[in-house]
PDB file of N, CA and C in Angstrom:
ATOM      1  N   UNK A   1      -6.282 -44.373 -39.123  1.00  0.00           N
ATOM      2  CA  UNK A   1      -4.942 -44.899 -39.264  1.00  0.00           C
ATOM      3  C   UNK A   1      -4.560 -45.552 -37.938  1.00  0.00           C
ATOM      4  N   UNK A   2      -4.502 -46.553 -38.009  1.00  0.00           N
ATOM      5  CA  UNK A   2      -4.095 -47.808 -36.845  1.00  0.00           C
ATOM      6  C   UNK A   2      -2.484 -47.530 -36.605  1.00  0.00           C
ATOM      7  N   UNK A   3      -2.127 -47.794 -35.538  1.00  0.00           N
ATOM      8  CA  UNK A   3      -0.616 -48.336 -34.947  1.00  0.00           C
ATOM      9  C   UNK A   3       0.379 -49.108 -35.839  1.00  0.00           C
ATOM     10  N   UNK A   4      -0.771 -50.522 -35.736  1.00  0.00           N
ATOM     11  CA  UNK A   4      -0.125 -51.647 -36.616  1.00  0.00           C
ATOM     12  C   UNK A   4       0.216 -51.146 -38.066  1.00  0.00           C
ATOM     13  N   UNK A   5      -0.742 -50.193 -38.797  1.00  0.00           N
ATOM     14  CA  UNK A   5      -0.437 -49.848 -40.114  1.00  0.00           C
ATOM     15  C   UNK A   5       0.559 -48.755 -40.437  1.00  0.00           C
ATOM     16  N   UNK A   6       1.146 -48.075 -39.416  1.00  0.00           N
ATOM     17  CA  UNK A   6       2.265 -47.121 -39.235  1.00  0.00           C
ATOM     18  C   UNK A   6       3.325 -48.019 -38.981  1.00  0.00           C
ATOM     19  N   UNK A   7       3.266 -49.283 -38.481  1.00  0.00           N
ATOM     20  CA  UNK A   7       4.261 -49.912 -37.714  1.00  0.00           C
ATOM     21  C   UNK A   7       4.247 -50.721 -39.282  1.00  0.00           C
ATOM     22  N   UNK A   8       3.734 -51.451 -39.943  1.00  0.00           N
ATOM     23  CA  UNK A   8       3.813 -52.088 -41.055  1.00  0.00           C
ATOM     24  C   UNK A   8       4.511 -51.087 -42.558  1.00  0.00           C
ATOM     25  N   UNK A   9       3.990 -49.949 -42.456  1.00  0.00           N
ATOM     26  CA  UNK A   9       5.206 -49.336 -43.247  1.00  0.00           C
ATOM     27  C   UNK A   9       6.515 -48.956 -42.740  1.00  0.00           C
ATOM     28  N   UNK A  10       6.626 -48.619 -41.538  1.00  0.00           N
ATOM     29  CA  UNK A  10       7.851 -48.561 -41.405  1.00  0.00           C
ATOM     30  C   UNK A  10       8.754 -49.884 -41.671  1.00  0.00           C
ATOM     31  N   UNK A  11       7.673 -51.204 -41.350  1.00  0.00           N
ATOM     32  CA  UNK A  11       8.810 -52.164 -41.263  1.00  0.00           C
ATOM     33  C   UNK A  11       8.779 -52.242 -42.900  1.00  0.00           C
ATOM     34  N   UNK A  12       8.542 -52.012 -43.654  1.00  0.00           N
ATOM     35  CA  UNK A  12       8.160 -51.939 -45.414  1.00  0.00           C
ATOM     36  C   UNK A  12       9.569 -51.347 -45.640  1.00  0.00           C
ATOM     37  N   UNK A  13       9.461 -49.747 -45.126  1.00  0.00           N
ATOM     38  CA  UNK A  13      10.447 -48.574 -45.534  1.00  0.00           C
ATOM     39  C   UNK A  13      11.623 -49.050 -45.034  1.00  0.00           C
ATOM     40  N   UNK A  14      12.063 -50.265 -43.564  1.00  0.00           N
ATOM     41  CA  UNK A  14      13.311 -50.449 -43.432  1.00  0.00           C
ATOM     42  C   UNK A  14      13.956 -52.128 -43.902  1.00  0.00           C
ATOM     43  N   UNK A  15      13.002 -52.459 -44.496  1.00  0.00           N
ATOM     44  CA  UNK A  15      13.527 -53.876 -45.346  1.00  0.00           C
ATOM     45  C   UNK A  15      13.466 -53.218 -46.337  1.00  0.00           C
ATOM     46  N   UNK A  16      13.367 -52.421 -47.615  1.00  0.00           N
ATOM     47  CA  UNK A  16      13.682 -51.447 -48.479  1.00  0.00           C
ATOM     48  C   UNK A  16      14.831 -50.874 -48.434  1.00  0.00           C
ATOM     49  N   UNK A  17      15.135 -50.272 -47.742  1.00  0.00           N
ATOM     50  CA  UNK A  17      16.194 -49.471 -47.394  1.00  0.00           C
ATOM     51  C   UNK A  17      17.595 -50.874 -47.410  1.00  0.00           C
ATOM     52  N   UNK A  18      17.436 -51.904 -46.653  1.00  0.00           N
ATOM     53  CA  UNK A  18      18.269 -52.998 -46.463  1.00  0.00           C
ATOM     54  C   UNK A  18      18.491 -53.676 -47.589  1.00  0.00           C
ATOM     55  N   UNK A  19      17.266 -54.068 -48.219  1.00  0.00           N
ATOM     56  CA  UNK A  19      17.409 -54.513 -49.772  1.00  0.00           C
ATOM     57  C   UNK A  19      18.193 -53.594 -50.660  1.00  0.00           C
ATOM     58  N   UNK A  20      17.828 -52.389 -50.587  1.00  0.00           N
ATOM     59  CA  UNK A  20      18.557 -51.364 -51.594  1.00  0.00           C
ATOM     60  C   UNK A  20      20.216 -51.390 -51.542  1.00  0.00           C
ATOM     61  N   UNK A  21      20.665 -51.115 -49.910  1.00  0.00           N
ATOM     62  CA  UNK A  21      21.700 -50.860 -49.698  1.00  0.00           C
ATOM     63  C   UNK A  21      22.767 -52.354 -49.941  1.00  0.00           C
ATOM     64  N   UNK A  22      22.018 -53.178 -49.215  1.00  0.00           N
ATOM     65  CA  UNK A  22      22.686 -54.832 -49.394  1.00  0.00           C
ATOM     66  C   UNK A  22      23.808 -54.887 -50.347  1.00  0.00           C
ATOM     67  N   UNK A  23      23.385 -54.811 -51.785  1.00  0.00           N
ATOM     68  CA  UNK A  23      24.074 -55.177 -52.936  1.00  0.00           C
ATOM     69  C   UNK A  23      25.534 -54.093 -52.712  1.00  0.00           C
ATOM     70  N   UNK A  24      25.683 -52.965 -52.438  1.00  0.00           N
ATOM     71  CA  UNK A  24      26.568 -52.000 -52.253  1.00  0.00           C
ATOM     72  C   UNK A  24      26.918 -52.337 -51.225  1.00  0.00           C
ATOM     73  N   UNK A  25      27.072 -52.659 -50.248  1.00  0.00           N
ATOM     74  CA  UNK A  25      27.619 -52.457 -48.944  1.00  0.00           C
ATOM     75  C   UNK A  25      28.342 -53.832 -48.832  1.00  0.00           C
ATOM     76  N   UNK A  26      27.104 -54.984 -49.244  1.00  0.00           N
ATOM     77  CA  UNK A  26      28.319 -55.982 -49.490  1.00  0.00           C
ATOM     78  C   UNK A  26      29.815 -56.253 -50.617  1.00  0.00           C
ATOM     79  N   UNK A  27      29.204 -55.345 -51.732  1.00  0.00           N
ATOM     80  CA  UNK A  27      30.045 -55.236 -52.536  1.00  0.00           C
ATOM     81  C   UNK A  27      31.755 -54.310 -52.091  1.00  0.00           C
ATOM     82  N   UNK A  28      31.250 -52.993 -51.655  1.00  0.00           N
ATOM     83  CA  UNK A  28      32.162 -52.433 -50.571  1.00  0.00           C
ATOM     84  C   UNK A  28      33.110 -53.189 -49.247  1.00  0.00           C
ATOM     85  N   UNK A  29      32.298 -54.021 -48.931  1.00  0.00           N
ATOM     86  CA  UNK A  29      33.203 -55.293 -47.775  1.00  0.00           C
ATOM     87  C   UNK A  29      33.868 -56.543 -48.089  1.00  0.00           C
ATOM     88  N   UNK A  30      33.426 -56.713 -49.208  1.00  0.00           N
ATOM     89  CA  UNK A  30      34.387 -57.416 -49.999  1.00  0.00           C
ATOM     90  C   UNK A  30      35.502 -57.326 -50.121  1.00  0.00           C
ATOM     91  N   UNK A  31      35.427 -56.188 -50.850  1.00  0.00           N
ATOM     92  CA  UNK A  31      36.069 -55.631 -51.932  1.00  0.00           C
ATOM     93  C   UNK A  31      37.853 -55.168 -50.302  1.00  0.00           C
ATOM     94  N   UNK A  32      37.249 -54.402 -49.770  1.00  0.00           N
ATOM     95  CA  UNK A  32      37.778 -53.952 -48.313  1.00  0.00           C
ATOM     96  C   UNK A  32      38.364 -55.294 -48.029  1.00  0.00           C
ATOM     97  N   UNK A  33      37.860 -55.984 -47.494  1.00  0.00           N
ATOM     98  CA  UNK A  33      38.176 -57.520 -46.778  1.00  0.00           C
ATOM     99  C   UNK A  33      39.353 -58.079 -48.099  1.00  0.00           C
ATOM    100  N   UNK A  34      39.045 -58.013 -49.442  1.00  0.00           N
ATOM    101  CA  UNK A  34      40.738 -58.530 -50.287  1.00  0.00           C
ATOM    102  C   UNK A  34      41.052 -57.405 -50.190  1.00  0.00           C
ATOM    103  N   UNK A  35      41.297 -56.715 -50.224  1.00  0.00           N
ATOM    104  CA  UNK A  35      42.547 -55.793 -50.105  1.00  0.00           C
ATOM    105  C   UNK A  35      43.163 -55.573 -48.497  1.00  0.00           C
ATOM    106  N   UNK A  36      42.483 -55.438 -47.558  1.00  0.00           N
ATOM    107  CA  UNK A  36      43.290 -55.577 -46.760  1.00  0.00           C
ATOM    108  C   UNK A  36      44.042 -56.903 -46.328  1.00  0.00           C
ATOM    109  N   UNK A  37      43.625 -57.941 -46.767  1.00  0.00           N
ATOM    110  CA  UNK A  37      44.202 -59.413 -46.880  1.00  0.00           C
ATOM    111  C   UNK A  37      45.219 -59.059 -48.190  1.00  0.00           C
ATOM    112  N   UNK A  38      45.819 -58.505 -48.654  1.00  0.00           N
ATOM    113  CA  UNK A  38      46.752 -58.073 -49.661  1.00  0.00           C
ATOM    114  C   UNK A  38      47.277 -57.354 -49.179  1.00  0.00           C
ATOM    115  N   UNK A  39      46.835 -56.280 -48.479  1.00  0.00           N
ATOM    116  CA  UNK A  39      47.881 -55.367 -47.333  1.00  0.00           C
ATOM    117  C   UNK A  39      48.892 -56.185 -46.393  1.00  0.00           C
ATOM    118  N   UNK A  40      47.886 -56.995 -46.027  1.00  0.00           N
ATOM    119  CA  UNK A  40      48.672 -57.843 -44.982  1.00  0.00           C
ATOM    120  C   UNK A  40      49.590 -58.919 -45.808  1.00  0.00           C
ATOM    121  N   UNK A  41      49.609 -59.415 -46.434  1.00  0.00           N
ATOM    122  CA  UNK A  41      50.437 -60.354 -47.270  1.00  0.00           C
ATOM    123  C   UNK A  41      51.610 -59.342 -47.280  1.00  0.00           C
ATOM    124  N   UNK A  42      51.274 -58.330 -47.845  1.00  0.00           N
ATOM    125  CA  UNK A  42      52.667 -57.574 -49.024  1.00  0.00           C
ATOM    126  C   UNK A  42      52.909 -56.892 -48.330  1.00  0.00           C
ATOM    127  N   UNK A  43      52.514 -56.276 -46.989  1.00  0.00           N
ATOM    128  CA  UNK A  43      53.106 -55.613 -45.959  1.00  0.00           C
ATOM    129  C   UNK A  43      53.187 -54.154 -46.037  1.00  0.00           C
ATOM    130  N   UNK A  44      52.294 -53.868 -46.958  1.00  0.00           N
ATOM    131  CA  UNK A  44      51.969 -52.622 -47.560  1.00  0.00           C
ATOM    132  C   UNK A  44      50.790 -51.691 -47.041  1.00  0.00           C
ATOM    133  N   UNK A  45      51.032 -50.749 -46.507  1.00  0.00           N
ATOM    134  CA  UNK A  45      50.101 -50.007 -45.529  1.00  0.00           C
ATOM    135  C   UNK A  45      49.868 -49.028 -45.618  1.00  0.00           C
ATOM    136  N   UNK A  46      49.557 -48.842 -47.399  1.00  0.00           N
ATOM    137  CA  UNK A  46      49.047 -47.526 -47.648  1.00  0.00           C
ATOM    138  C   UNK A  46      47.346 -47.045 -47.335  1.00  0.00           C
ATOM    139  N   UNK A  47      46.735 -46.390 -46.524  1.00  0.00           N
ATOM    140  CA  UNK A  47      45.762 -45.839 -46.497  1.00  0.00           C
ATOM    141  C   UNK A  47      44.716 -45.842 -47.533  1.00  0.00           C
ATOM    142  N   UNK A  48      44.663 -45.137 -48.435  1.00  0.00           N
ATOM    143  CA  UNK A  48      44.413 -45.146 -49.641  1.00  0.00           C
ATOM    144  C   UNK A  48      44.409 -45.732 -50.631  1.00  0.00           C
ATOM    145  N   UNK A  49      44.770 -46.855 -50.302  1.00  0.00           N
ATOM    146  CA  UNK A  49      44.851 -47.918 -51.115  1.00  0.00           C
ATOM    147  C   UNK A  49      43.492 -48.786 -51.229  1.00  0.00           C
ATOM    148  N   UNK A  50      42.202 -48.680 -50.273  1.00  0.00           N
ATOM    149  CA  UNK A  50      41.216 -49.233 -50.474  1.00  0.00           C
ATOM    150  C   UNK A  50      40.344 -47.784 -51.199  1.00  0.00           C
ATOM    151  N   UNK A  51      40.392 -46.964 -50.925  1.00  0.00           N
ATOM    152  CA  UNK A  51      39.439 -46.341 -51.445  1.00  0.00           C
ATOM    153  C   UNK A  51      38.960 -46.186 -53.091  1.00  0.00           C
ATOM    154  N   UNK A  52      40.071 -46.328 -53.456  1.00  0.00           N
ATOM    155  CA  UNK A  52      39.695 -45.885 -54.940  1.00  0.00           C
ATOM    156  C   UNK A  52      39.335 -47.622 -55.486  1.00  0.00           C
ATOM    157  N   UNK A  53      39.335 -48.363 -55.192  1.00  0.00           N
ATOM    158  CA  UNK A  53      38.548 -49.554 -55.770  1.00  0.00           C
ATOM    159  C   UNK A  53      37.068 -49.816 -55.133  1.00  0.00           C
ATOM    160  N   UNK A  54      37.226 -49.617 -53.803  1.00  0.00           N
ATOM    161  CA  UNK A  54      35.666 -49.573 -53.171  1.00  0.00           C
ATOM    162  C   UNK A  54      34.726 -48.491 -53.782  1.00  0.00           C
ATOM    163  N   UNK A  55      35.182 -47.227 -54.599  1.00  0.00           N
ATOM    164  CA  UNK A  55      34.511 -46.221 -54.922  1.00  0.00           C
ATOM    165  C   UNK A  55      33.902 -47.040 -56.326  1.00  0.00           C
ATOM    166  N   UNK A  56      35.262 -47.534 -56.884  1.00  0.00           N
ATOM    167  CA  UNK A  56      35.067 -47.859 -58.598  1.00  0.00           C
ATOM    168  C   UNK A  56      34.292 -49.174 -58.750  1.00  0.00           C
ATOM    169  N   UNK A  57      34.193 -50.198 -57.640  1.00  0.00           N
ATOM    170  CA  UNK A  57      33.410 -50.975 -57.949  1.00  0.00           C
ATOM    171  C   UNK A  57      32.036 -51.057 -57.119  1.00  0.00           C
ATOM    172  N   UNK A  58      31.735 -49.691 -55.800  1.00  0.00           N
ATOM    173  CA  UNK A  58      30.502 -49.387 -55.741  1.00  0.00           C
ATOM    174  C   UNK A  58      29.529 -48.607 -56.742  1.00  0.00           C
ATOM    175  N   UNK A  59      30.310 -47.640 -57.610  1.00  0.00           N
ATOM    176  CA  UNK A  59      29.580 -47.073 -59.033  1.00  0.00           C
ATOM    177  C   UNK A  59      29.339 -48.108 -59.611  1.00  0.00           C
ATOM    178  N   UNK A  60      30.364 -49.223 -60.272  1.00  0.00           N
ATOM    179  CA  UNK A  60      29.767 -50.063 -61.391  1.00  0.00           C
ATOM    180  C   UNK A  60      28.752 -50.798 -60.774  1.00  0.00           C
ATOM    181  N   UNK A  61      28.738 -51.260 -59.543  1.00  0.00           N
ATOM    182  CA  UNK A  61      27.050 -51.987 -58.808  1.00  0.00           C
ATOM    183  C   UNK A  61      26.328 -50.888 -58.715  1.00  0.00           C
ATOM    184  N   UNK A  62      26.197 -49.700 -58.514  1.00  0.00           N
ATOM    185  CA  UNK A  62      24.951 -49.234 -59.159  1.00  0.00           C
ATOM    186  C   UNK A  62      24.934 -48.772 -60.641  1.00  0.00           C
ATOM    187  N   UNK A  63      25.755 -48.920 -61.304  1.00  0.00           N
ATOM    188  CA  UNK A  63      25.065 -49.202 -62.511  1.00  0.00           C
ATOM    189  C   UNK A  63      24.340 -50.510 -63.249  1.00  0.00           C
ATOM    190  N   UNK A  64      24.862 -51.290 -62.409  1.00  0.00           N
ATOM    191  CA  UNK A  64      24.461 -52.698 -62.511  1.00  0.00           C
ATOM    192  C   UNK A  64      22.887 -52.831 -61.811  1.00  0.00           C
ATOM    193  N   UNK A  65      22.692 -52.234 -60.536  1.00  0.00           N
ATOM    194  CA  UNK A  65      21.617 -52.152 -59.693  1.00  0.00           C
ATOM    195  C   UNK A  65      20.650 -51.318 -60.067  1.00  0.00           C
ATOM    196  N   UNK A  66      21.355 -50.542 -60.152  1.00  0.00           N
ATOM    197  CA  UNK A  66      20.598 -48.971 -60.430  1.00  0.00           C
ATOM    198  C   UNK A  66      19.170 -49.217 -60.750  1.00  0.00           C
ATOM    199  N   UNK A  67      19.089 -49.937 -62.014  1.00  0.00           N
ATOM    200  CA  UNK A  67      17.538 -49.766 -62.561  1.00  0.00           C
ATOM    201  C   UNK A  67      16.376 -50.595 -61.498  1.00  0.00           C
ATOM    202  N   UNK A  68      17.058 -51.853 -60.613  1.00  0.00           N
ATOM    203  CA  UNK A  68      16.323 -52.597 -60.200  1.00  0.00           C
ATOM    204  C   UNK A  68      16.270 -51.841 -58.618  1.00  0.00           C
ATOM    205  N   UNK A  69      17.035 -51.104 -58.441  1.00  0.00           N
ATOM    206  CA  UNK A  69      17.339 -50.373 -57.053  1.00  0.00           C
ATOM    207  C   UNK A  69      15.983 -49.103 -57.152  1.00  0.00           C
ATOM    208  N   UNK A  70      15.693 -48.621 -58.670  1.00  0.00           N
ATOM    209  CA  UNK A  70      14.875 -48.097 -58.701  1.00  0.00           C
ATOM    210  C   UNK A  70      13.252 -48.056 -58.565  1.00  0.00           C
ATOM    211  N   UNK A  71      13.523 -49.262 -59.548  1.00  0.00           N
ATOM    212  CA  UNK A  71      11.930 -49.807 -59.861  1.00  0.00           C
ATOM    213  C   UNK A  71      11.536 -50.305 -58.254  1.00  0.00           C
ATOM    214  N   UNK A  72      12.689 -51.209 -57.269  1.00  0.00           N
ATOM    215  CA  UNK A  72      11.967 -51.043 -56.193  1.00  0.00           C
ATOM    216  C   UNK A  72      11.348 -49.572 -55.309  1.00  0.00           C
ATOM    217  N   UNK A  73      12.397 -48.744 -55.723  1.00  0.00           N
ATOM    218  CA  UNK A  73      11.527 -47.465 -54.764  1.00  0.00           C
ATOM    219  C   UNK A  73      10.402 -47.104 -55.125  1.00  0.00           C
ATOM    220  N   UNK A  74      10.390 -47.002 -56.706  1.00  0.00           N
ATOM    221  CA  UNK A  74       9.087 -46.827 -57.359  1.00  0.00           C
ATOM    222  C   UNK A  74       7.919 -47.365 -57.230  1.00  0.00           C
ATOM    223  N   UNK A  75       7.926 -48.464 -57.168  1.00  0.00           N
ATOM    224  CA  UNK A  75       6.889 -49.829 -56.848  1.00  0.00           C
ATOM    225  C   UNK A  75       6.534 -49.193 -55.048  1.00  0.00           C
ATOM    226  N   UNK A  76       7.468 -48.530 -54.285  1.00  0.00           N
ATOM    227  CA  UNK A  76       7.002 -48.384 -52.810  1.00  0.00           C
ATOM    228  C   UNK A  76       6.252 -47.595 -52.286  1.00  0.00           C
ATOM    229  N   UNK A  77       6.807 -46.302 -53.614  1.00  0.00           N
ATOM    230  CA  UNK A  77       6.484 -45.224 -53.649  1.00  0.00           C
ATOM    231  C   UNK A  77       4.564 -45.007 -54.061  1.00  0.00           C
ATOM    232  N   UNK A  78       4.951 -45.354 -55.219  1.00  0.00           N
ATOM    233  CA  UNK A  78       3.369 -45.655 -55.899  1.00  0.00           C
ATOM    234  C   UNK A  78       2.231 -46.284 -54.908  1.00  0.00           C
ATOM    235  N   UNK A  79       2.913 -47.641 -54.169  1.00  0.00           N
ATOM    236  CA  UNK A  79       2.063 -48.478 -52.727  1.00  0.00           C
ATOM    237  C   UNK A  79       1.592 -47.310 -51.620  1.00  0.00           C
ATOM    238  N   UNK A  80       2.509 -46.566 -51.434  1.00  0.00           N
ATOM    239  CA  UNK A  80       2.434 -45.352 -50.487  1.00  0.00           C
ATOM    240  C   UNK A  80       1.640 -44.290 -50.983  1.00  0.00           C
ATOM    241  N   UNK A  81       1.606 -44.110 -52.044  1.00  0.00           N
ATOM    242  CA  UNK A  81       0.848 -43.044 -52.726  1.00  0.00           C
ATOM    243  C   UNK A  81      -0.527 -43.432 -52.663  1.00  0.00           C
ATOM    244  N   UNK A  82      -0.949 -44.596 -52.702  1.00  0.00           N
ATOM    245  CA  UNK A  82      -2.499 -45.320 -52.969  1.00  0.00           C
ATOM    246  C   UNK A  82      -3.161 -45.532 -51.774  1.00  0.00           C
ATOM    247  N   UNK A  83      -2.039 -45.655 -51.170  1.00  0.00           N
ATOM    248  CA  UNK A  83      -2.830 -45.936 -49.906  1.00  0.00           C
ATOM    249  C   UNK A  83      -2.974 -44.570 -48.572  1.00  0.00           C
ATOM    250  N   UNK A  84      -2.546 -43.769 -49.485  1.00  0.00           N
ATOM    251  CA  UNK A  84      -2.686 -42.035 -48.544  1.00  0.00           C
ATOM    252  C   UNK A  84      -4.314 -42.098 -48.662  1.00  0.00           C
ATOM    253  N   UNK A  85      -5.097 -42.055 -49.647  1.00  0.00           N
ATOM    254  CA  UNK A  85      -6.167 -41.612 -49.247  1.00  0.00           C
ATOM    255  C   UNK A  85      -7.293 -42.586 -48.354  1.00  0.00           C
ATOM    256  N   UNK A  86      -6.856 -43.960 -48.323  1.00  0.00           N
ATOM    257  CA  UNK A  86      -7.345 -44.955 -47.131  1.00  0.00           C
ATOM    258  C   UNK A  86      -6.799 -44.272 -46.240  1.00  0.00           C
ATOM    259  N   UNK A  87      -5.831 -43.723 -45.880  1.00  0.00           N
ATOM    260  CA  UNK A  87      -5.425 -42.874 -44.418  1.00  0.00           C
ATOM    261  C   UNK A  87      -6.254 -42.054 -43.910  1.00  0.00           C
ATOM    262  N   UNK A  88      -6.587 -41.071 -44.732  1.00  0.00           N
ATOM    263  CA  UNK A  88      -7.440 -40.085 -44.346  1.00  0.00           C
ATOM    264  C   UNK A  88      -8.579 -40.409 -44.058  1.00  0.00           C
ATOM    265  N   UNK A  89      -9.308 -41.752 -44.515  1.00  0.00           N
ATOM    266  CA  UNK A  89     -10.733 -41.923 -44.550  1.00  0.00           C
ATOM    267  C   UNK A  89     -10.958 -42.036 -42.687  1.00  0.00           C
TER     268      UNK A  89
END
């Protein structure tokens, strides 16, 4: 097991991780970014006022994601699994 090939999954496992999260996190800053541009309009400065839409429309993107959020781990997982016993050799 080489350097480069420890260093090549990790960089695997953290563009994964970025891909996965992407769709949610941008969806979450959005979502944050109009409403506090609505805070500020209406002068309204309730706290709590972002959370319960950032919650309700980060669930519906992973239900929307979910399956494709999966099949990528799966697909990484399985790559990782195949290539354990080239490790050991």
């Amino acid at each position: 097991m080489s350097q480069d090939f420890i260093i090549y999954i990790a960089r695997e496992a953290v563009y994964l991780m970025l891909l996965i999260a992407g769709p949610l996190l941008g969806t979450s800053l959005l979502v944050g970014l109009i409403i506090s541009i609505f805070q500020a309009t209406t002068q309204i400065q309730e706290q709590t006022l972002t959370f319960v839409p950032k919650i309700a429309l980060v669930f519906i993107m992973l239900i929307v994601f979910g399956p494709w959020m999966l099949n990528l781990l799966i697909v990484f997982t399985n790559n990782l699994f195949q290539t354990i016993p080239n490790i050991m050799r």
